[in-house]
C-alpha atoms as a PDB file:
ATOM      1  CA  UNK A   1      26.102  61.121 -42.633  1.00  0.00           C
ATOM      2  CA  UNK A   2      22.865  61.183 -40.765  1.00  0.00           C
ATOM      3  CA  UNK A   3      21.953  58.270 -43.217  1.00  0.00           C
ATOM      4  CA  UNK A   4      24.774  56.080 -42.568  1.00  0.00           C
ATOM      5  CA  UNK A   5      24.218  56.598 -38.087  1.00  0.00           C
ATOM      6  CA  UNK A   6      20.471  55.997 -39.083  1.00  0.00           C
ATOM      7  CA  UNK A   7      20.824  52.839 -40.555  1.00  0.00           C
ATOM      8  CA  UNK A   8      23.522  51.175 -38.407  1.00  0.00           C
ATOM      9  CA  UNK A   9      21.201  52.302 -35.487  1.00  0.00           C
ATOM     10  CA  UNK A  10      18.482  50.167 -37.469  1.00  0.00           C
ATOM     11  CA  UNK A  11      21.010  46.917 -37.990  1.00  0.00           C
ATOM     12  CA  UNK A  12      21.897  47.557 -34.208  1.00  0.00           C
ATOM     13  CA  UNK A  13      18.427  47.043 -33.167  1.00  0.00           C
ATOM     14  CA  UNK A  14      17.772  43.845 -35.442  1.00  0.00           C
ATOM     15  CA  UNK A  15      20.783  42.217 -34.397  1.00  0.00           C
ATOM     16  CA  UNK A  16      20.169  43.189 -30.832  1.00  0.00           C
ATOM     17  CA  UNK A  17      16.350  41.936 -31.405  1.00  0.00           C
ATOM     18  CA  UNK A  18      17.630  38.508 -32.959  1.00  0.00           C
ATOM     19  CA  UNK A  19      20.227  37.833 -29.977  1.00  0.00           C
ATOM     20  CA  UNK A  20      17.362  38.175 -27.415  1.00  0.00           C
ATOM     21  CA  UNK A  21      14.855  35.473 -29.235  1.00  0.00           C
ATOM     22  CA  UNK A  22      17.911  33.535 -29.808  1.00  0.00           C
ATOM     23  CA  UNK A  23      19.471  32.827 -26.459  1.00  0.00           C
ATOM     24  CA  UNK A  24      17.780  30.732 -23.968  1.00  0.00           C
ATOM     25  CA  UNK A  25      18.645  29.758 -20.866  1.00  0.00           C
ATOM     26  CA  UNK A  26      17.774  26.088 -19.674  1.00  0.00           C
ATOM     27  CA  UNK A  27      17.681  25.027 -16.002  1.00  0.00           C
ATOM     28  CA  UNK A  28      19.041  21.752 -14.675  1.00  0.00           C
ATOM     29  CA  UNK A  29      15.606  20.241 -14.363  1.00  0.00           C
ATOM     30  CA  UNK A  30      14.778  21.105 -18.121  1.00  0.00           C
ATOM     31  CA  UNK A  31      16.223  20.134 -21.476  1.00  0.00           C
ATOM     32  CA  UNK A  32      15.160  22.035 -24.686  1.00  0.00           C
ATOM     33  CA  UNK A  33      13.902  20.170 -27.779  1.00  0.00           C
ATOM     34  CA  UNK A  34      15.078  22.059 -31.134  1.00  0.00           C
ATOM     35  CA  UNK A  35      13.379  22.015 -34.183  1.00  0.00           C
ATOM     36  CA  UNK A  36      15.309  23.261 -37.233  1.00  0.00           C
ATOM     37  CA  UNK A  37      13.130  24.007 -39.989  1.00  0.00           C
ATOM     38  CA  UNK A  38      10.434  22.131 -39.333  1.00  0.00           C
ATOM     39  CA  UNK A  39      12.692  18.668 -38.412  1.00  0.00           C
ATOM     40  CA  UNK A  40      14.150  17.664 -34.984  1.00  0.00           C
ATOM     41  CA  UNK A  41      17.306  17.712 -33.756  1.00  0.00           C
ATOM     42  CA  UNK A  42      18.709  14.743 -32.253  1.00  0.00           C
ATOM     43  CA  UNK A  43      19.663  15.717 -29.246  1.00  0.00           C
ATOM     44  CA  UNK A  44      18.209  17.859 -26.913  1.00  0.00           C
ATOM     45  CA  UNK A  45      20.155  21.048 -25.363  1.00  0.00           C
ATOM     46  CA  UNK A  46      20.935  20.268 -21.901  1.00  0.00           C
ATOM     47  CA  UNK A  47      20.655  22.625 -18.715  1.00  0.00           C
ATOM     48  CA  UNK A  48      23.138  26.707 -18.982  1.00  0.00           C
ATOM     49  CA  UNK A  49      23.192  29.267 -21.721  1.00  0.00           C
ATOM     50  CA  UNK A  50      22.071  28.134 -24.939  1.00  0.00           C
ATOM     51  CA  UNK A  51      22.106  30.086 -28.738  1.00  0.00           C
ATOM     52  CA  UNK A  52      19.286  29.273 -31.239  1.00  0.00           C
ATOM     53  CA  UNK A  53      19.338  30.293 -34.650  1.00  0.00           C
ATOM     54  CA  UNK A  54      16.414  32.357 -34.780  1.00  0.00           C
ATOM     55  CA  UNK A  55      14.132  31.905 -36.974  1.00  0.00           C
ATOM     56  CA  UNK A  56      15.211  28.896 -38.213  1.00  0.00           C
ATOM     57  CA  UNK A  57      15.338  27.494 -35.198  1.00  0.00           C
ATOM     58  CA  UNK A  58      12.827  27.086 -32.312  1.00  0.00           C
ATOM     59  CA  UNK A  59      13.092  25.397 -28.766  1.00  0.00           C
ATOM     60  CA  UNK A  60      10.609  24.002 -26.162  1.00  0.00           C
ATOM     61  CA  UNK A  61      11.656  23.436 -23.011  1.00  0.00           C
ATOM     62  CA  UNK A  62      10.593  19.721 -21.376  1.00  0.00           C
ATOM     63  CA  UNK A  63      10.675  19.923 -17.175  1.00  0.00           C
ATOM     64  CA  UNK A  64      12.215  16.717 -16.325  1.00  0.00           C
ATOM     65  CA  UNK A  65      11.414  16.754 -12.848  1.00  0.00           C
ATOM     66  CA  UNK A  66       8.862  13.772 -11.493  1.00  0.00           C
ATOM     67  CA  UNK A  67       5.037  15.138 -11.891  1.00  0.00           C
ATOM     68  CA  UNK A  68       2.329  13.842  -9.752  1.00  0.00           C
ATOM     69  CA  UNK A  69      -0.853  12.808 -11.331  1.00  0.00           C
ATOM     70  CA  UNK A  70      -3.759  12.432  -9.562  1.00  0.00           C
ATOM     71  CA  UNK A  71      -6.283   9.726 -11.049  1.00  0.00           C
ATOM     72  CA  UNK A  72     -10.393  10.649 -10.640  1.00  0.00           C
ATOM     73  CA  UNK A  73     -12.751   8.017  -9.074  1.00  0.00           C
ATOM     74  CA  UNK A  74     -13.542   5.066 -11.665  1.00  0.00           C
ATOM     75  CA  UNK A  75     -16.542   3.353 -11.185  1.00  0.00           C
ATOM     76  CA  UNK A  76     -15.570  -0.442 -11.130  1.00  0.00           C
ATOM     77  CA  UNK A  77     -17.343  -4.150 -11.353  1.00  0.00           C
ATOM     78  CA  UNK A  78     -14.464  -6.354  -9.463  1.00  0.00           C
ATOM     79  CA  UNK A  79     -14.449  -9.979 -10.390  1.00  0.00           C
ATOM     80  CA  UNK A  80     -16.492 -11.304  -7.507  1.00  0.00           C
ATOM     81  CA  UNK A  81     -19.279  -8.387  -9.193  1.00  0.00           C
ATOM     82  CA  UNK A  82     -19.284  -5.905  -6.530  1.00  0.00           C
ATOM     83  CA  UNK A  83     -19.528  -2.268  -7.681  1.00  0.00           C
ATOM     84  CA  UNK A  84     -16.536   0.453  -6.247  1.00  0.00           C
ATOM     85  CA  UNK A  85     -15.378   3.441  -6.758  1.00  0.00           C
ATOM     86  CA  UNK A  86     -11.366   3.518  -6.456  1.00  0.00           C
ATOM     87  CA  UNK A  87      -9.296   6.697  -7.187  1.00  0.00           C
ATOM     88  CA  UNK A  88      -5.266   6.870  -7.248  1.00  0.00           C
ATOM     89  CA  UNK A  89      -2.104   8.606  -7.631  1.00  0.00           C
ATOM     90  CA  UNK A  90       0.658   8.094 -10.389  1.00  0.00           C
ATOM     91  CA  UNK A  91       4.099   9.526 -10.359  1.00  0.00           C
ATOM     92  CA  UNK A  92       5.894   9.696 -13.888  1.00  0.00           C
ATOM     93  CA  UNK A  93       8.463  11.933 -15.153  1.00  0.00           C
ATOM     94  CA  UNK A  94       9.740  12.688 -18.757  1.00  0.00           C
ATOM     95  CA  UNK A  95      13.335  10.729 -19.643  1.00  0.00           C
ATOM     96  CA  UNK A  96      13.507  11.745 -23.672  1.00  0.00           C
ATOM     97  CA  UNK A  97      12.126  15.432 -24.206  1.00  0.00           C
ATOM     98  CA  UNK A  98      12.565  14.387 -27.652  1.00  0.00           C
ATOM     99  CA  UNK A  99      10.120  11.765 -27.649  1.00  0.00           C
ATOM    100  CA  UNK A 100       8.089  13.191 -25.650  1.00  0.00           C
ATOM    101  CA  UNK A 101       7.381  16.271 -27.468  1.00  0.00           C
ATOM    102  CA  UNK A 102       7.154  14.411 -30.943  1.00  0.00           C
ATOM    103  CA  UNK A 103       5.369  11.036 -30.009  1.00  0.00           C
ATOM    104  CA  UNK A 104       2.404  12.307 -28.386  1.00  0.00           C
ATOM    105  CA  UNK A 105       0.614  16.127 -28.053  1.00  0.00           C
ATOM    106  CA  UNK A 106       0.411  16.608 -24.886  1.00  0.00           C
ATOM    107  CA  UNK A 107       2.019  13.290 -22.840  1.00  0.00           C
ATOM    108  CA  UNK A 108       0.338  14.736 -19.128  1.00  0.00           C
ATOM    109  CA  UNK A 109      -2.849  14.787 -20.324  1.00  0.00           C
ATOM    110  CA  UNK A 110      -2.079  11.297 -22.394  1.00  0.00           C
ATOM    111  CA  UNK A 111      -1.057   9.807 -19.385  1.00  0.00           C
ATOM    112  CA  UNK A 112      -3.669  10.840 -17.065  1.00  0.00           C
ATOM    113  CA  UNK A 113      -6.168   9.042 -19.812  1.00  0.00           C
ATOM    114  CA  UNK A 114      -4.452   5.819 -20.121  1.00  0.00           C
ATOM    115  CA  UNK A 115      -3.806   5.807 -16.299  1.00  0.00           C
ATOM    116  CA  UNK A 116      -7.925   5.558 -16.253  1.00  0.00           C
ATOM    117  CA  UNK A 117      -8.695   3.112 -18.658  1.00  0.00           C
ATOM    118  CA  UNK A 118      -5.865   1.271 -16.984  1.00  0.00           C
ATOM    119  CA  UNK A 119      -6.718   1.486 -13.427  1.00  0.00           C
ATOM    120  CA  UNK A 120     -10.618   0.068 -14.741  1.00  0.00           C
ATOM    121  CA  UNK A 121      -9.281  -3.131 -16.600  1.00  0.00           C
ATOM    122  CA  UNK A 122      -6.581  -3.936 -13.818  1.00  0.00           C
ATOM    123  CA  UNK A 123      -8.961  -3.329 -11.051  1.00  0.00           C
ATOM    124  CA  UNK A 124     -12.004  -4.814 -12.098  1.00  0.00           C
ATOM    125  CA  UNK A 125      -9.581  -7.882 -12.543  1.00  0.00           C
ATOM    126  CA  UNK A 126      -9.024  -8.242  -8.929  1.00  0.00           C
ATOM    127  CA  UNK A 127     -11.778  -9.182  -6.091  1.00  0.00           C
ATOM    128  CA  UNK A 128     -12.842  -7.291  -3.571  1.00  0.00           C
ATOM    129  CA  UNK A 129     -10.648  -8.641  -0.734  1.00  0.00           C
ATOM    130  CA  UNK A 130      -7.387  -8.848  -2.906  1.00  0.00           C
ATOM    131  CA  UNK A 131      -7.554  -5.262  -3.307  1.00  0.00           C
ATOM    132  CA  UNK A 132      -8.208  -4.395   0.374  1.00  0.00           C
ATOM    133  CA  UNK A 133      -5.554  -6.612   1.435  1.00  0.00           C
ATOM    134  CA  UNK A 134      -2.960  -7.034  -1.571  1.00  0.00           C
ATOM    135  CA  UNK A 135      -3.224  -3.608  -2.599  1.00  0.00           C
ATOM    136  CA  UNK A 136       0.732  -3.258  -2.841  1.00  0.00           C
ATOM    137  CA  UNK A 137      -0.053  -6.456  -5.672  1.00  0.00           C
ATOM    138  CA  UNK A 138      -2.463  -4.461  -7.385  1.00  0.00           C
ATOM    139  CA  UNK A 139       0.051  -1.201  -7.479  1.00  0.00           C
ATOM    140  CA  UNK A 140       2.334  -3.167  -8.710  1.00  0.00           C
ATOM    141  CA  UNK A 141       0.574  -4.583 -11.795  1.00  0.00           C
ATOM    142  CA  UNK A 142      -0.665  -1.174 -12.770  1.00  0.00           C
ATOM    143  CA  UNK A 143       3.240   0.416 -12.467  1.00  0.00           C
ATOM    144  CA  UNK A 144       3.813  -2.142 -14.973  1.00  0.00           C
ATOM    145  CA  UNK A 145       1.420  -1.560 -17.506  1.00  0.00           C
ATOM    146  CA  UNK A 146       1.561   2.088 -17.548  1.00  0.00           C
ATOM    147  CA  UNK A 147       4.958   2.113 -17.947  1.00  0.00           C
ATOM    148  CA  UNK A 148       5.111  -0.596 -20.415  1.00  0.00           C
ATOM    149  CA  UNK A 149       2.535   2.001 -22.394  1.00  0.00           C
ATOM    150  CA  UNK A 150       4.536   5.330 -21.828  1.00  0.00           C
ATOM    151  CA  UNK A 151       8.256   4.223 -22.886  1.00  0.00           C
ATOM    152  CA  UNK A 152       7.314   4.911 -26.373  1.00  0.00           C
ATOM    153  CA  UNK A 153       6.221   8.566 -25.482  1.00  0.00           C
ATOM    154  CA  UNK A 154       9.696   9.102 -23.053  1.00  0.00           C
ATOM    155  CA  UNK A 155       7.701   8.579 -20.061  1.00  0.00           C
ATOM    156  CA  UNK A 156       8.929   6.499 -17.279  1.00  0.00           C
ATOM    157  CA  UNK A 157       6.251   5.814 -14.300  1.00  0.00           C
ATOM    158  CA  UNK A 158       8.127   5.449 -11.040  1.00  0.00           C
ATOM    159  CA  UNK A 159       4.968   4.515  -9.195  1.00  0.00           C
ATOM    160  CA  UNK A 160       1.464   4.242  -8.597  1.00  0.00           C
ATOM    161  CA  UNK A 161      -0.836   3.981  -5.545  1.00  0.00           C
ATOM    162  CA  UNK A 162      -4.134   2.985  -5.011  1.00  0.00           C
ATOM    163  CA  UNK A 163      -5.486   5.875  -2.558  1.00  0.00           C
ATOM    164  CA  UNK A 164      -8.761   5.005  -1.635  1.00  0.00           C
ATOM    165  CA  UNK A 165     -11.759   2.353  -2.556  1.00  0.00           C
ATOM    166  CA  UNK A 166     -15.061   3.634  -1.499  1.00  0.00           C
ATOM    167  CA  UNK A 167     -17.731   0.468  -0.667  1.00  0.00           C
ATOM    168  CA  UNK A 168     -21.059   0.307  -1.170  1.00  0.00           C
ATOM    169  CA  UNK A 169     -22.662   0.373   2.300  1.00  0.00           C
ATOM    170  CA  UNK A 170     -24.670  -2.628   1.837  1.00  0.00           C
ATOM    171  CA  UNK A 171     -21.278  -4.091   1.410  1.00  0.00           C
ATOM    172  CA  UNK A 172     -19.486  -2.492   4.451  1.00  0.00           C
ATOM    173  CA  UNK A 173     -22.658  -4.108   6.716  1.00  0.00           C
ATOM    174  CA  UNK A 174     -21.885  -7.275   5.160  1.00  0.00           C
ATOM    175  CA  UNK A 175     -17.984  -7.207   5.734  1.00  0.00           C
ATOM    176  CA  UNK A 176     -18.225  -6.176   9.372  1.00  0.00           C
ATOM    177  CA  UNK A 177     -21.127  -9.457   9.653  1.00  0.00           C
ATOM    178  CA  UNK A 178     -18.315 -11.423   8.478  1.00  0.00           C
ATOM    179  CA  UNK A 179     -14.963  -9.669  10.403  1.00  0.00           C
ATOM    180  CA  UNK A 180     -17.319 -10.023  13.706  1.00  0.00           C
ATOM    181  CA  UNK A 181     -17.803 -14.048  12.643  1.00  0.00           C
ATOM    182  CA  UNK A 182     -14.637 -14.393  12.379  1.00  0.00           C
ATOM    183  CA  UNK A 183     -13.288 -12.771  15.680  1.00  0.00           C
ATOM    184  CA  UNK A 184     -16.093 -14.825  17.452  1.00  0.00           C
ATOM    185  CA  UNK A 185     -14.655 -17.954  15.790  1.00  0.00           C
ATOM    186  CA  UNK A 186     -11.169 -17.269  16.563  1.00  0.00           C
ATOM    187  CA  UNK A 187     -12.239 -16.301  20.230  1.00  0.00           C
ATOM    188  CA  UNK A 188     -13.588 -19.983  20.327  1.00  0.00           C
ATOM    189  CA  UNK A 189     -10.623 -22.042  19.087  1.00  0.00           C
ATOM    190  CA  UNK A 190      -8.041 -19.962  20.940  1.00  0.00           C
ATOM    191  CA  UNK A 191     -11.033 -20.771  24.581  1.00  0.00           C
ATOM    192  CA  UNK A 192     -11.088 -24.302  23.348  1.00  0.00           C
ATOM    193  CA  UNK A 193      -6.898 -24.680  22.709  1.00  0.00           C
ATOM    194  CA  UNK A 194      -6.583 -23.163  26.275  1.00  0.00           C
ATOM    195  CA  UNK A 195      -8.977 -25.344  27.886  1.00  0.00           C
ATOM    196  CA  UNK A 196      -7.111 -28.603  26.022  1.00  0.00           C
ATOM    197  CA  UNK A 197      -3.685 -27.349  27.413  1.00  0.00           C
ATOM    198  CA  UNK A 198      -5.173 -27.135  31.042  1.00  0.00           C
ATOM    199  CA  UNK A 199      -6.357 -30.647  30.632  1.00  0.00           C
ATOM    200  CA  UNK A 200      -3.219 -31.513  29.184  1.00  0.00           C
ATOM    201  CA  UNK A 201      -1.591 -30.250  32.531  1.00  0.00           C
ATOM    202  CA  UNK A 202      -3.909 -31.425  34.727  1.00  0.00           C
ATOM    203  CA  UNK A 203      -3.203 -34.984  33.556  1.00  0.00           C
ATOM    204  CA  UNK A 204       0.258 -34.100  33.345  1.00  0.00           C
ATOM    205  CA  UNK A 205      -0.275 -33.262  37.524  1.00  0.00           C
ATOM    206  CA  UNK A 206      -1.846 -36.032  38.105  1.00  0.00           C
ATOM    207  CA  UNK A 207       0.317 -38.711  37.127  1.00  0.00           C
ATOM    208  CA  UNK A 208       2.802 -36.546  39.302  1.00  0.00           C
ATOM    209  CA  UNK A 209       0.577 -36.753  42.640  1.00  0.00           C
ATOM    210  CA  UNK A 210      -0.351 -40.763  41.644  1.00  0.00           C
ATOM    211  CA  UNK A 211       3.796 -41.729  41.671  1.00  0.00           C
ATOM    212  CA  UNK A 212       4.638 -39.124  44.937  1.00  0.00           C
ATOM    213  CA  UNK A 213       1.458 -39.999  47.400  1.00  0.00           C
ATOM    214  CA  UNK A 214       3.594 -37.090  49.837  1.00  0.00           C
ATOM    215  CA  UNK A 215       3.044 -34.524  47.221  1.00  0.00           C
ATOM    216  CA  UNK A 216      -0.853 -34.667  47.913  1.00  0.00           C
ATOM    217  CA  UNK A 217      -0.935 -34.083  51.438  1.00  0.00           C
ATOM    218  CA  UNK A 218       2.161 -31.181  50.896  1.00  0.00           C
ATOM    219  CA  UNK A 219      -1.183 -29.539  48.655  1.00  0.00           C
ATOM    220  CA  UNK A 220      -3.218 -30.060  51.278  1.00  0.00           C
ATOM    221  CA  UNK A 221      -1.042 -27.849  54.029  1.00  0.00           C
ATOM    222  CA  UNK A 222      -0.887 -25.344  51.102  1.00  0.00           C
ATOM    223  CA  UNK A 223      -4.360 -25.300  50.700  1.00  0.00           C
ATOM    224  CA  UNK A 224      -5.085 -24.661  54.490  1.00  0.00           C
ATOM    225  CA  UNK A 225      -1.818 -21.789  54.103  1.00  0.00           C
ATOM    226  CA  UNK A 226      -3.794 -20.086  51.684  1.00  0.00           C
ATOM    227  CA  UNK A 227      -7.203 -20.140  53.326  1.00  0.00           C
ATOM    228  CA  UNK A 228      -5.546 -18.941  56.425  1.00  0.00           C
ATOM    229  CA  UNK A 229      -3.738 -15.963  54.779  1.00  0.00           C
ATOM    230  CA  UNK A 230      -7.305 -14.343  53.965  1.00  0.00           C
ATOM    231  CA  UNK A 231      -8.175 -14.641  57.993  1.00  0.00           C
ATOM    232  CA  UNK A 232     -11.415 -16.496  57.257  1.00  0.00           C
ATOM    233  CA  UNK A 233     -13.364 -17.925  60.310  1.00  0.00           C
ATOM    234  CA  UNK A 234     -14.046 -21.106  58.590  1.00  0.00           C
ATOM    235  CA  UNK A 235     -11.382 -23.914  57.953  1.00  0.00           C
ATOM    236  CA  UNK A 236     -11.649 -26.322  54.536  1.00  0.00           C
ATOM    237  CA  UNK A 237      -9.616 -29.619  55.865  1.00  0.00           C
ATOM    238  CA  UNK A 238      -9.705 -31.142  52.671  1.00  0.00           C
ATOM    239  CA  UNK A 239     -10.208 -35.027  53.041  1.00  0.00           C
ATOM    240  CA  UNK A 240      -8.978 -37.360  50.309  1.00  0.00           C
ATOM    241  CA  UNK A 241     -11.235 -38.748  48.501  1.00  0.00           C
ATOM    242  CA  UNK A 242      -9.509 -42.359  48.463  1.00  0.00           C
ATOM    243  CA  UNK A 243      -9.976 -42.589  52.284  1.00  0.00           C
ATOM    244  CA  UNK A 244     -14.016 -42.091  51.758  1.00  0.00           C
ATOM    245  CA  UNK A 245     -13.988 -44.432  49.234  1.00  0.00           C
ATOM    246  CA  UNK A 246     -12.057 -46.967  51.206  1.00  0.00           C
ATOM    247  CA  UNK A 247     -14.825 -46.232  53.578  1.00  0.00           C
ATOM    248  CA  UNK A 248     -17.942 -46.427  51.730  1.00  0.00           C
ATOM    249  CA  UNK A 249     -16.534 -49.938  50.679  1.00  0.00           C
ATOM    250  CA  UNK A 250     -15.946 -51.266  54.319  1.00  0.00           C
ATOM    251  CA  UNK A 251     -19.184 -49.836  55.145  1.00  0.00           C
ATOM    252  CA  UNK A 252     -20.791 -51.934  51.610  1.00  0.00           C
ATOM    253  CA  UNK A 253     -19.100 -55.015  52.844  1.00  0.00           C
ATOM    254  CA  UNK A 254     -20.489 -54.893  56.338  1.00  0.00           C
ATOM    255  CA  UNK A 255     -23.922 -54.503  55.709  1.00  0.00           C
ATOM    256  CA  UNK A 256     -23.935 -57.919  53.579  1.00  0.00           C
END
């Protein structure tokens, strides 16, 4: 009698010891990648309560959810042959746990090596002033290639950014010589395009004043309006200069 309790206490325990290594429970974000006897299953278990034959069967659960990689500082030649140092970030999350798990060991630290070696051939194929100013081109190109890389592993890469791009100071001199150039030249054409437009006008005026001869002494009264709104003891009566000349001439003529 005391056998028999004995021993189903015994197959209790097993079965109760089984049941706990062989139920699982996968979240939403997760899906768990079962290996039967060595070989893979198909498909992976999706997220709730799940039963695995244990010990024939093992699972490994594969987090689905996007991971953020951040890229170390590559020392990089650009084309135009000016050292940098750029660093970046790179977004990728897992869309087959089975290949993932079975393609490549460990696919984080995979990616965060062939996001490197990436970011140092793409880069360096770029100048210097493409990537300051068409960095969105050069994020781009890399999202490209690393996910062109990855899809064999179940990796997609949603995106990648180019965070920073540390200059040589020798270089950052020479930049702001040539930004201060250029402001200086622009400051020159946009003086010179103003001072053709006020030519422009004053011609423009001119012809005006030569077909009304009444418009010119209408600018003279508003001259001597505005003088005389400042209260100045001293009165500008401008003369025309057509009546001097008319002068000087009569003046010419007499003295021969």
């Amino acid at each position: 009698m005391e056998g028999g309790f004995l021993f189903t206490v015994v197959v209790l325990v097993l079965a109760l010891a089984w049941f706990w290594n062989s139920i699982y429970v996968i979240k939403e974000w997760e899906r768990g990648v079962v290996l039967r006897l060595g070989r893979l299953m198909p498909q992976a278990k999706g997220a709730g309560l799940r039963l695995v034959m244990y010990p024939i069967e093992t699972l490994t659960r594969i987090n689905l959810r996007i991971e953020t990689l951040d890229v170390p500082p590559q020392d990089i030649i650009t084309r135009d042959n000016v050292s940098v140092k750029v660093n970046a970030v790179c977004y990728f999350r897992v869309v087959d746990a089975n290949l993932a798990l079975s393609q490549v060991q460990n696919y984080g630290y995979a990616t965060s090596q062939l996001a490197q070696t990436t970011i140092r051939s793409v880069v360096g194929q770029f100048e210097l002033d493409e990537i300051l100013s068409q960095r969105d081109k050069v994020n781009a190109k890399l999202q490209i290639i690393l996910d062109t890389d990855t899809e064999s592993w179940g990796i997609k890469v949603t995106k990648v950014e180019v965070k920073q791009v540390d200059i040589p100071e020798s270089m950052q001199r020479a930049i702001a010589r040539q930004a201060e150039a250029e402001r200086e030249r622009r400051a020159k054409v946009i003086h010179a395009d103003g001072e053709f437009q006020a030519s422009q006008k004053l011609a423009d005026a001119a012809r005006v004043l030569e077909t009304q001869p009444s418009a010119i002494q209408l600018r003279y009264l508003q001259t001597l309006t505005e003088i005389g709104v400042e209260k100045n003891t001293t009165i500008v009566f401008p003369l025309p200069i057509d009546i001097i000349n008319k002068w000087v001439q009569t003046l010419g003529g007499s003295q021969r």
